[in-house]
Protein backbone atom coordinates (compact mmCIF):
# COMPACT_ATOMS: atom_id res chain seq x y z
CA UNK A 1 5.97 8.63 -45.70
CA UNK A 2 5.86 8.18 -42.02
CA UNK A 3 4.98 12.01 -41.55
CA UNK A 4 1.85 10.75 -43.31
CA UNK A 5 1.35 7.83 -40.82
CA UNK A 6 2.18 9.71 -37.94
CA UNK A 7 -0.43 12.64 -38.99
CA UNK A 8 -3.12 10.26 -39.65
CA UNK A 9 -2.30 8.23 -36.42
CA UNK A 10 -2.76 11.45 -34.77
CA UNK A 11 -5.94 12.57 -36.48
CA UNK A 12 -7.11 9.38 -35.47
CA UNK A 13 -6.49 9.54 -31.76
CA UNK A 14 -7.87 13.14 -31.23
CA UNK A 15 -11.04 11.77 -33.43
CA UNK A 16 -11.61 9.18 -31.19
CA UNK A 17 -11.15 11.17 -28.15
CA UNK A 18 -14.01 13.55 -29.29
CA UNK A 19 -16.01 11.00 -30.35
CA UNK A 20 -16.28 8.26 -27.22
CA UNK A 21 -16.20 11.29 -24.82
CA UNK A 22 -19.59 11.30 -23.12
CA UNK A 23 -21.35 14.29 -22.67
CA UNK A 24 -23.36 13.07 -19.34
CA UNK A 25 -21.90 14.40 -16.35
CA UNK A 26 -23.07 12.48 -12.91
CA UNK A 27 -22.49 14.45 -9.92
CA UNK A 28 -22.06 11.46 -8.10
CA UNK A 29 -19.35 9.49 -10.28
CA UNK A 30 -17.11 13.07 -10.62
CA UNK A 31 -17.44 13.31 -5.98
CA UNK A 32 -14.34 11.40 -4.99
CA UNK A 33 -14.48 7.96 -3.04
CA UNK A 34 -12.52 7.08 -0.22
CA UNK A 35 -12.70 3.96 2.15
CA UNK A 36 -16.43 3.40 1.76
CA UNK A 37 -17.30 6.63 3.66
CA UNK A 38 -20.31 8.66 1.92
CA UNK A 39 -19.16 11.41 0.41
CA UNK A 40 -21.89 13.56 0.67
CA UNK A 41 -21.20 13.70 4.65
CA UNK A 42 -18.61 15.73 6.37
CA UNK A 43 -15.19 15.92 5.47
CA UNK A 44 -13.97 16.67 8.78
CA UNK A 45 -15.67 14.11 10.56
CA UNK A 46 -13.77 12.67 13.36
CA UNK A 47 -12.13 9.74 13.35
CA UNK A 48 -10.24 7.41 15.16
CA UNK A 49 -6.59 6.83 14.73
CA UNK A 50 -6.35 3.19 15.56
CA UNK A 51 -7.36 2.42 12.04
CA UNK A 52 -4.32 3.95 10.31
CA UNK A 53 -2.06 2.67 13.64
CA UNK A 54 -3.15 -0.67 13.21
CA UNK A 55 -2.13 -0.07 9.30
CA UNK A 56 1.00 0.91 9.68
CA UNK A 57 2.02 -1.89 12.18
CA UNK A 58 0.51 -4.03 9.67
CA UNK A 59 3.30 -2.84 7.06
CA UNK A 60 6.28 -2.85 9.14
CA UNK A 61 5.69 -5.97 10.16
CA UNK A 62 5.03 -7.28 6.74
CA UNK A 63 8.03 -5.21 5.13
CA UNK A 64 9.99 -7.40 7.94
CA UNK A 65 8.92 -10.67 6.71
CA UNK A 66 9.71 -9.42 3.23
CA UNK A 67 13.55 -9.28 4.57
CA UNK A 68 12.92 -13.21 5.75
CA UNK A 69 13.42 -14.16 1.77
CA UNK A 70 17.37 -12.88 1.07
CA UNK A 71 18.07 -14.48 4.81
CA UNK A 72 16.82 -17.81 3.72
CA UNK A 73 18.43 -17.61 0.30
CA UNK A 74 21.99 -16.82 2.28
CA UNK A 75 21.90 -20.22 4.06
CA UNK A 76 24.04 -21.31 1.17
CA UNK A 77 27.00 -19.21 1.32
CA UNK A 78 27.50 -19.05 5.65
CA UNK A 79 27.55 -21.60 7.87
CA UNK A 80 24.91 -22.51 10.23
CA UNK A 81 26.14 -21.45 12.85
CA UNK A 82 26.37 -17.52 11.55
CA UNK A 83 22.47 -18.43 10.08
CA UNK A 84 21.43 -19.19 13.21
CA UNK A 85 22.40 -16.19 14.83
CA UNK A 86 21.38 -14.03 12.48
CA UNK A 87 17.83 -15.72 12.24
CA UNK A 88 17.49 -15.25 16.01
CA UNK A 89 18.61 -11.60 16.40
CA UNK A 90 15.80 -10.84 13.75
CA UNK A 91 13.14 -12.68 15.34
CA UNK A 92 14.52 -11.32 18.78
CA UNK A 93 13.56 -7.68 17.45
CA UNK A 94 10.61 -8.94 15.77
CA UNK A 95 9.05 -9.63 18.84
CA UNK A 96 10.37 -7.02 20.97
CA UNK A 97 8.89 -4.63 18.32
CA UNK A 98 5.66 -6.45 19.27
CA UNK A 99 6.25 -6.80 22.90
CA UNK A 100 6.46 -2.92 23.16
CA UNK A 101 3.57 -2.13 20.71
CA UNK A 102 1.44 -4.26 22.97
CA UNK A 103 2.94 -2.48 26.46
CA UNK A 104 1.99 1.22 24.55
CA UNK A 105 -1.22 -0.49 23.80
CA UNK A 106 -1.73 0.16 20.28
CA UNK A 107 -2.64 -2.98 19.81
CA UNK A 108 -5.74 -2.82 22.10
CA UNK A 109 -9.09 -1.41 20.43
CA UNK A 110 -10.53 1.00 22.46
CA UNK A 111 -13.65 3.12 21.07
């Protein structure tokens, strides 16, 4: 009995596939899409850097604050002293991470 079911449940899905499939093909709907750039242009275009630099600081420093959440929580098992410390050395390198992205100057926008 649930041969049957599983036959028909097949039939079913490969009929419906065949079915809804639609037979117009637009050129533009199959050409990829990427960050709002036309796609009939160019695909090796220059183009600049700073975007995906500015990205990636973006993450690391939001992947840090991330890591702000299981320090908080652990306020409850050491003392305040220990929370203190550790809350300051990770803020410390925090902003020395910053300190030195901004002496490199990647966080300038230059053309």
């Amino acid at each position: 009995m649930s041969m049957i079911i599983m036959a028909i449940c097949n039939i079913l899905i490969i009929l419906s596939s065949i079915i809804s499939k639609k037979s117009f093909i637009d050129r533009e709907k199959s050409s990829p899409f990427e960050c709002g750039f036309d796609p009939k242009s160019s695909s090796r275009m220059p183009f600049s850097l700073h975007f995906f630099l500015i990205a990636v600081i973006f993450l690391i420093f939001d992947v840090e604050i991330t890591l702000l959440i299981p320090i908080i929580m652990s306020i409850k098992i050491s003392s305040m002293l220990n929370f203190n410390l550790i809350i300051f050395f990770f803020i410390f390198i925090l902003l020395f991470g910053l300190y030195y992205e901004w002496k490199k100057g990647a966080l300038t926008w230059t053309k």
